[in-house]
N, C-alpha and C. Protein backbone atom coordinates (compact mmCIF):
# COMPACT_ATOMS: atom_id res chain seq x y z
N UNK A 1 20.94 11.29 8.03
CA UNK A 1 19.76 10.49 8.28
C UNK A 1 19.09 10.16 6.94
N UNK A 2 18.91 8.96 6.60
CA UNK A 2 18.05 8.37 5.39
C UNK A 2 16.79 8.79 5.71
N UNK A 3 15.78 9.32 4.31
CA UNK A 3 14.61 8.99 4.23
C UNK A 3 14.43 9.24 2.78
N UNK A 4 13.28 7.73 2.41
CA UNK A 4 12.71 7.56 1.45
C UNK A 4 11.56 8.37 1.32
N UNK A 5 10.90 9.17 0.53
CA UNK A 5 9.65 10.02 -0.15
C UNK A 5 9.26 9.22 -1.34
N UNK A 6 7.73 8.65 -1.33
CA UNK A 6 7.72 8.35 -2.42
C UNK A 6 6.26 9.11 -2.75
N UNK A 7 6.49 9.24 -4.35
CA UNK A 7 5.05 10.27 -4.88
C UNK A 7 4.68 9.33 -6.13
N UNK A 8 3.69 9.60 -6.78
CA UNK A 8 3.01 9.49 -7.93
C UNK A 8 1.96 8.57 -7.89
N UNK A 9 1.14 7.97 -6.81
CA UNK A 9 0.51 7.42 -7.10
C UNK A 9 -0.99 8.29 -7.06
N UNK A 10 -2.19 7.33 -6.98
CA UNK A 10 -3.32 7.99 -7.31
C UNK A 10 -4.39 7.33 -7.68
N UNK A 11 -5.13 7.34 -8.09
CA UNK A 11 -6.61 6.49 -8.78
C UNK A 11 -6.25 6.54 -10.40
N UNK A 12 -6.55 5.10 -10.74
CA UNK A 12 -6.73 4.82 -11.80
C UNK A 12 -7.50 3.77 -12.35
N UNK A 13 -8.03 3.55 -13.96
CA UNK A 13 -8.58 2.60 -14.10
C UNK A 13 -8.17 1.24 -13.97
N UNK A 14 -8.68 0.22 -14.07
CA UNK A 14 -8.16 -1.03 -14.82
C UNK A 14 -7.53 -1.02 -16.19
N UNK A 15 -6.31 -1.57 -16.53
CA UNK A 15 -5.42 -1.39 -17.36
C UNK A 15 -4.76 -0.05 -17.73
N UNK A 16 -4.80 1.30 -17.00
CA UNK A 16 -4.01 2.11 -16.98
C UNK A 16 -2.48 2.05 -16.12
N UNK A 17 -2.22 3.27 -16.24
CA UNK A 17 -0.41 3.17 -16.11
C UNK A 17 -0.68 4.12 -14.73
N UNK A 18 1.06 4.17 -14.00
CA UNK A 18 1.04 5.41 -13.40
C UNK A 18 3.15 5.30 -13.09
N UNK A 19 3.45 6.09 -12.70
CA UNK A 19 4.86 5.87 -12.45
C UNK A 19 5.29 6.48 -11.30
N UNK A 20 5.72 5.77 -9.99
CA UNK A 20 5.85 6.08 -8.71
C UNK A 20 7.40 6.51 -8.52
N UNK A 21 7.93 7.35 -7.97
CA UNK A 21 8.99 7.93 -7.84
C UNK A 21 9.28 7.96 -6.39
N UNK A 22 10.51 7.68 -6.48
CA UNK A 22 11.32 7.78 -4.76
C UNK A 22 12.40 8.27 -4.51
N UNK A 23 12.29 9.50 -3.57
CA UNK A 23 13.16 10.70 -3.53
C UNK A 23 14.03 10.41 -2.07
N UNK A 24 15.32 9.57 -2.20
CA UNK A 24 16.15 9.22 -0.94
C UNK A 24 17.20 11.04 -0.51
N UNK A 25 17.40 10.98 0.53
CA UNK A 25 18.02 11.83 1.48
C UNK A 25 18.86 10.95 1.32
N UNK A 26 19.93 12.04 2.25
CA UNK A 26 21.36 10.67 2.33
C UNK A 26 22.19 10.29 0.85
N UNK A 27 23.26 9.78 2.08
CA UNK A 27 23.98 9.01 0.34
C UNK A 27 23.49 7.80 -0.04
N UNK A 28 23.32 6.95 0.62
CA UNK A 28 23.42 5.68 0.89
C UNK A 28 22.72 5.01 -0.60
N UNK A 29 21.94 5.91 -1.49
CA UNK A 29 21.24 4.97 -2.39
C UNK A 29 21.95 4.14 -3.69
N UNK A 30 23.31 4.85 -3.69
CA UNK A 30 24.09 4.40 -5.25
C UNK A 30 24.56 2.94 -4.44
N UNK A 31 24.56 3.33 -3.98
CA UNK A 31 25.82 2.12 -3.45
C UNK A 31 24.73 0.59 -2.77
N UNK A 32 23.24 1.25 -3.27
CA UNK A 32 22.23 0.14 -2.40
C UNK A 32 21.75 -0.57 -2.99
N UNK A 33 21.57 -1.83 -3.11
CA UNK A 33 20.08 -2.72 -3.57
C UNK A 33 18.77 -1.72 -2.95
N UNK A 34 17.82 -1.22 -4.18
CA UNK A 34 17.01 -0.73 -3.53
C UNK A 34 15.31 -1.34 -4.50
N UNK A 35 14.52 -1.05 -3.42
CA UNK A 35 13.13 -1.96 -3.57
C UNK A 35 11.87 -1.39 -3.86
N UNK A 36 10.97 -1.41 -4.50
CA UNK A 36 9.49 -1.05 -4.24
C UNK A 36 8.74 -2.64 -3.36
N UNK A 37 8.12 -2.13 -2.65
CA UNK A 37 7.11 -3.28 -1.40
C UNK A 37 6.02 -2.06 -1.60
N UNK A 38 4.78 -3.48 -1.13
CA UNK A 38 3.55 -2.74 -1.15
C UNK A 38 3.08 -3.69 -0.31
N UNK A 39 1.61 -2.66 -0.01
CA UNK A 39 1.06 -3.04 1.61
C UNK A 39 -0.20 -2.76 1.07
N UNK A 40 -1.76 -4.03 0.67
CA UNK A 40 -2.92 -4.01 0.26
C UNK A 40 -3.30 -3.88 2.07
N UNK A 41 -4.94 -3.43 1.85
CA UNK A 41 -5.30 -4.08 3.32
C UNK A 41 -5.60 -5.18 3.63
N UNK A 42 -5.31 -5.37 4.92
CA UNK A 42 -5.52 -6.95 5.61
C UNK A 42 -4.83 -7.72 4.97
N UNK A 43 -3.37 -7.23 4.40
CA UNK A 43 -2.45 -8.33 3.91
C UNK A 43 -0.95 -7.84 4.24
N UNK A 44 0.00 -8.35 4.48
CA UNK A 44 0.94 -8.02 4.78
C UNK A 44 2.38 -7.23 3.84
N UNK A 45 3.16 -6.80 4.14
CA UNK A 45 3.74 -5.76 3.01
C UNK A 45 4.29 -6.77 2.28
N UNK A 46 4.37 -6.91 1.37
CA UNK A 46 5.44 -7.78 0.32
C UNK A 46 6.02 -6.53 -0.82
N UNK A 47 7.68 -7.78 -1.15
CA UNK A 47 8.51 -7.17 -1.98
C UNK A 47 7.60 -6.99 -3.53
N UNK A 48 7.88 -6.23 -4.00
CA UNK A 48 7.62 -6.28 -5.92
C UNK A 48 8.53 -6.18 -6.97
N UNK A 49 10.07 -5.11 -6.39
CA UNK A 49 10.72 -5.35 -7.23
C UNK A 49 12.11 -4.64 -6.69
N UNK A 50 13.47 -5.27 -7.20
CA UNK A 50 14.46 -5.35 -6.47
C UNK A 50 15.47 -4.78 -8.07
N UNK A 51 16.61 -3.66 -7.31
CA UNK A 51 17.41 -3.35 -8.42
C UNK A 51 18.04 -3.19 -7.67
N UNK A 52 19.77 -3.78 -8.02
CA UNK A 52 21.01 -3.19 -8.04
C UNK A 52 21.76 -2.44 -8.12
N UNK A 53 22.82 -1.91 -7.54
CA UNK A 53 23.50 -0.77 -7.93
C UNK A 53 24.00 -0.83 -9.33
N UNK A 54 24.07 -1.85 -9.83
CA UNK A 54 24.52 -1.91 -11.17
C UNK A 54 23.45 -2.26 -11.87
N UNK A 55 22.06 -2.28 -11.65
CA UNK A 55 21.12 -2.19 -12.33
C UNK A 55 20.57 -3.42 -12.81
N UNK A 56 21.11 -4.53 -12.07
CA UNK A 56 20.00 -6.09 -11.89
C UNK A 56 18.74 -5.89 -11.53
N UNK A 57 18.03 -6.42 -12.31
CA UNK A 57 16.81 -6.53 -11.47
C UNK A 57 15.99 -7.71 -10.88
N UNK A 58 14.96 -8.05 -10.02
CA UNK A 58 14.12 -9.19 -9.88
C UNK A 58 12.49 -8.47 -9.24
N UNK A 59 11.63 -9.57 -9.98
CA UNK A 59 10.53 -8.57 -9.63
C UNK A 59 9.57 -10.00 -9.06
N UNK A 60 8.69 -9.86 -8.43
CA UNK A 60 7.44 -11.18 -7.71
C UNK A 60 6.63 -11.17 -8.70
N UNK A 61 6.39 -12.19 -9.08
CA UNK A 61 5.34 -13.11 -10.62
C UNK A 61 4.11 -12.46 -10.75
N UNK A 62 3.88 -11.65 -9.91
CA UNK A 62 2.50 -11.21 -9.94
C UNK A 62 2.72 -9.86 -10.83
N UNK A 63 3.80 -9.39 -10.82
CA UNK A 63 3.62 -7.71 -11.43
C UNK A 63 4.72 -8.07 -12.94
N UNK A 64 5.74 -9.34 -13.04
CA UNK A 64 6.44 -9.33 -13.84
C UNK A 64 5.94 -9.21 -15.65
N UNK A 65 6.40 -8.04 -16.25
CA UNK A 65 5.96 -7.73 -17.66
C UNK A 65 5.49 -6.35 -17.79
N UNK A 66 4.61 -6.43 -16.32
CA UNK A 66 4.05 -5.10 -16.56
C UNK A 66 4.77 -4.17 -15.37
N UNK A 67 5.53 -4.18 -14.91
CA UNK A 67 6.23 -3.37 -13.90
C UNK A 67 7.54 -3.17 -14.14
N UNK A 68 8.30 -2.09 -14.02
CA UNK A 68 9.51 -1.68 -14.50
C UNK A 68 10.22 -1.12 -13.23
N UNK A 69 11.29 -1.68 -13.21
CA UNK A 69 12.32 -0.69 -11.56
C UNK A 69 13.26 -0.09 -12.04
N UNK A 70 13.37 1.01 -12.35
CA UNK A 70 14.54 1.80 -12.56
C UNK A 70 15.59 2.49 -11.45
N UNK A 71 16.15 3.03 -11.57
CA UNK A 71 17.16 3.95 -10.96
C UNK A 71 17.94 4.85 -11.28
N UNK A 72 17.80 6.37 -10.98
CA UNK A 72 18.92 7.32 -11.36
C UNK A 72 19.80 7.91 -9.99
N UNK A 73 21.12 6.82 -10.11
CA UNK A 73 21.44 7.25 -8.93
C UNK A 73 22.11 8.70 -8.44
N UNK A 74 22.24 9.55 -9.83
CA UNK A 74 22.75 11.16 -9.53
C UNK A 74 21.56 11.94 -9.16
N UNK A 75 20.18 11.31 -9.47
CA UNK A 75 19.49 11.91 -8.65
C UNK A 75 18.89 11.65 -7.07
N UNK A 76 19.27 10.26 -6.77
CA UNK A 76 18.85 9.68 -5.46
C UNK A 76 17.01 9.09 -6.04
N UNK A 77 17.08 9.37 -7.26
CA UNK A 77 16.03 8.58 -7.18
C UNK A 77 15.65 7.06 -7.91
N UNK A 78 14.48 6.23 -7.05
CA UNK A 78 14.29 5.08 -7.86
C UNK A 78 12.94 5.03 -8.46
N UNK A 79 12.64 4.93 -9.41
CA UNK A 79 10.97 4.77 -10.51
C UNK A 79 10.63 3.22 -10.26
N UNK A 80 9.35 3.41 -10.12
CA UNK A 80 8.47 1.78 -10.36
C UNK A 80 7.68 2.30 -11.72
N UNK A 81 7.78 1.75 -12.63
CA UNK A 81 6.87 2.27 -13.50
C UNK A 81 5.63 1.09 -13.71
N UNK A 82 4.76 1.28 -13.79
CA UNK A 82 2.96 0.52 -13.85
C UNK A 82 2.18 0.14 -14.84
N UNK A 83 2.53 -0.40 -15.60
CA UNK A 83 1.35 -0.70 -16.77
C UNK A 83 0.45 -1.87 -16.52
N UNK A 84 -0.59 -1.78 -17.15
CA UNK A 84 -1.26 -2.73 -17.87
C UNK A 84 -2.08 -3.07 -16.22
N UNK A 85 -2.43 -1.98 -15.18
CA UNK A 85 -2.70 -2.29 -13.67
C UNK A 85 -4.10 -3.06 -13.72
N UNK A 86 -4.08 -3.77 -12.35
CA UNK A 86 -5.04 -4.18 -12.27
C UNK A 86 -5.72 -3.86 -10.75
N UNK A 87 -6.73 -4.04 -10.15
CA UNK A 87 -7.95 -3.87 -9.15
C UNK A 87 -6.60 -4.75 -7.72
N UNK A 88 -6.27 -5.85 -7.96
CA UNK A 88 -5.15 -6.21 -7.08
C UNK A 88 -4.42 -5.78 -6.86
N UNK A 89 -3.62 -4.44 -7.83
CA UNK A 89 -2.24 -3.96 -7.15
C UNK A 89 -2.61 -2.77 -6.33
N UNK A 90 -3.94 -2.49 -6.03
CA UNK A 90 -4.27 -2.06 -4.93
C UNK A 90 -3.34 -1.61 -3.64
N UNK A 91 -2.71 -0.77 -3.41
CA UNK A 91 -2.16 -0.81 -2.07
C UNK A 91 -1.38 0.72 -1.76
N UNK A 92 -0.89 0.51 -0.86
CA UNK A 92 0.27 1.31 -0.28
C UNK A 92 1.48 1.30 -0.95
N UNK A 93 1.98 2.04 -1.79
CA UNK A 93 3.40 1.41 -2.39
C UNK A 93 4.56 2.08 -1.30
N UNK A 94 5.77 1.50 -1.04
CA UNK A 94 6.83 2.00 0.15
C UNK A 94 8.42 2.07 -1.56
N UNK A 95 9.07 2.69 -1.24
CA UNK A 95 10.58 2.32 -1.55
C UNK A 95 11.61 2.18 -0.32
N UNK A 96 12.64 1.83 -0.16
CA UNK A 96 13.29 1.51 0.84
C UNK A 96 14.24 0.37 0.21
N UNK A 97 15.33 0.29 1.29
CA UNK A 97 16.92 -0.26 0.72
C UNK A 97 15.94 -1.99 0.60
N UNK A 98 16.85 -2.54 -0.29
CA UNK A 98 16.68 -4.08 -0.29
C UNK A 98 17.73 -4.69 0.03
N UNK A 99 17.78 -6.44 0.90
CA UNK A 99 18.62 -7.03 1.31
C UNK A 99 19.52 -6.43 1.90
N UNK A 100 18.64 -5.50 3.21
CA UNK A 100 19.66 -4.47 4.00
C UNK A 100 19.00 -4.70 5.40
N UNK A 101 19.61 -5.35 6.29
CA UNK A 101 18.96 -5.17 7.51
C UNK A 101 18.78 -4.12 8.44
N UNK A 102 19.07 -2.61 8.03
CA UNK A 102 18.77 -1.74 8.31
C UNK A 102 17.39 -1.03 7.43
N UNK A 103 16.74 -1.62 6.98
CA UNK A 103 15.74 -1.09 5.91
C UNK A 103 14.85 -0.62 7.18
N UNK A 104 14.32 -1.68 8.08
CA UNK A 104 13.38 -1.38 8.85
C UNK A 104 13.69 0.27 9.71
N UNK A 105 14.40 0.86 9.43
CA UNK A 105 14.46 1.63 9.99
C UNK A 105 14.05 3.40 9.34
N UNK A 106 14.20 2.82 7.87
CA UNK A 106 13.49 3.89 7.28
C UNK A 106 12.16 3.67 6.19
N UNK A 107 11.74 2.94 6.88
CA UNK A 107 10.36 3.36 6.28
C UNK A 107 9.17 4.43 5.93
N UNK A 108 8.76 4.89 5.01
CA UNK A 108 8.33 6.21 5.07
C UNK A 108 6.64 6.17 5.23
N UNK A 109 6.11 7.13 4.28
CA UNK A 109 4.81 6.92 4.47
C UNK A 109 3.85 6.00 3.34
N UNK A 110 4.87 6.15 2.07
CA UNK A 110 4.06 5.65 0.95
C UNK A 110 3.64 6.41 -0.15
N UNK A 111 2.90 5.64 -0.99
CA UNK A 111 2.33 6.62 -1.59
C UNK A 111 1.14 5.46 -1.87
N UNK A 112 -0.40 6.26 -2.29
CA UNK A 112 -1.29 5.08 -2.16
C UNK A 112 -1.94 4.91 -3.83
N UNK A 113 -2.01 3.69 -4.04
CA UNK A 113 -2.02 3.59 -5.73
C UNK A 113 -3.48 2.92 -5.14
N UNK A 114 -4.54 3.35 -5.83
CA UNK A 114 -5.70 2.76 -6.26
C UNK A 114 -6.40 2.47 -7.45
N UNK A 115 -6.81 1.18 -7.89
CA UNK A 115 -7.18 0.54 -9.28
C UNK A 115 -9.04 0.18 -9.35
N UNK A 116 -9.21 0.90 -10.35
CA UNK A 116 -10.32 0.52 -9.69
C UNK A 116 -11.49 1.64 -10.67
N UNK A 117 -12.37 0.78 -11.08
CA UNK A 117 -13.61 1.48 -11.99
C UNK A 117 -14.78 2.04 -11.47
């Protein structure tokens, strides 16, 4: 059974850092396109950033420069790393498979990143 854990988020200022980590069960992650999505309130979850098993990446215009997607797949885990944040990236952050139509099925709880003075 897959499940994504993700940790590190927390309160921070405007223009500080933080680096969110996602701890997959299962095999399934080397072999996955896998994603950070985030969920503000009263807005719907959107993608932020997409990596390959071979370590492509693509990220949404809003976080690109200051957001980093890594992957270590001997550990099952994937990093979002955060700089330069702002009061908008506000949200719920999720990890979970990308361009997998089984994603919906493991969604976890999150972890909750707040920006903010």
């Amino acid at each position: 059974q897959v499940q994504f854990v993700e940790s590190g988020g927390g309160l921070v200022q405007p223009g500080g850092s933080l680096r969110l980590s996602c701890a997959a069960s299962g095999a399934i992650l080397s072999l996955s396109v896998m994603g950070w999505y985030r969920q503000a309130p009263g807005k719907q979850r959107e993608l932020v950033a997409l990596i390959s098993s071979g370590g492509n990446t693509h990220y949404t215009d809003s976080v690109k420069g200051r957001f980093t997607i890594s992957r270590d797949n001997g550990k099952n885990t994937v990093y979002l790393q955060m700089n330069s944040l702002k009061p908008e990236d506000t949200a719920v952050y999720y990890c979970n498979l990308g361009s997998n139509p089984l994603a919906d099925k493991y969604w976890g709880q999150g972890t909750q990143v707040t920006v903010s003075s």
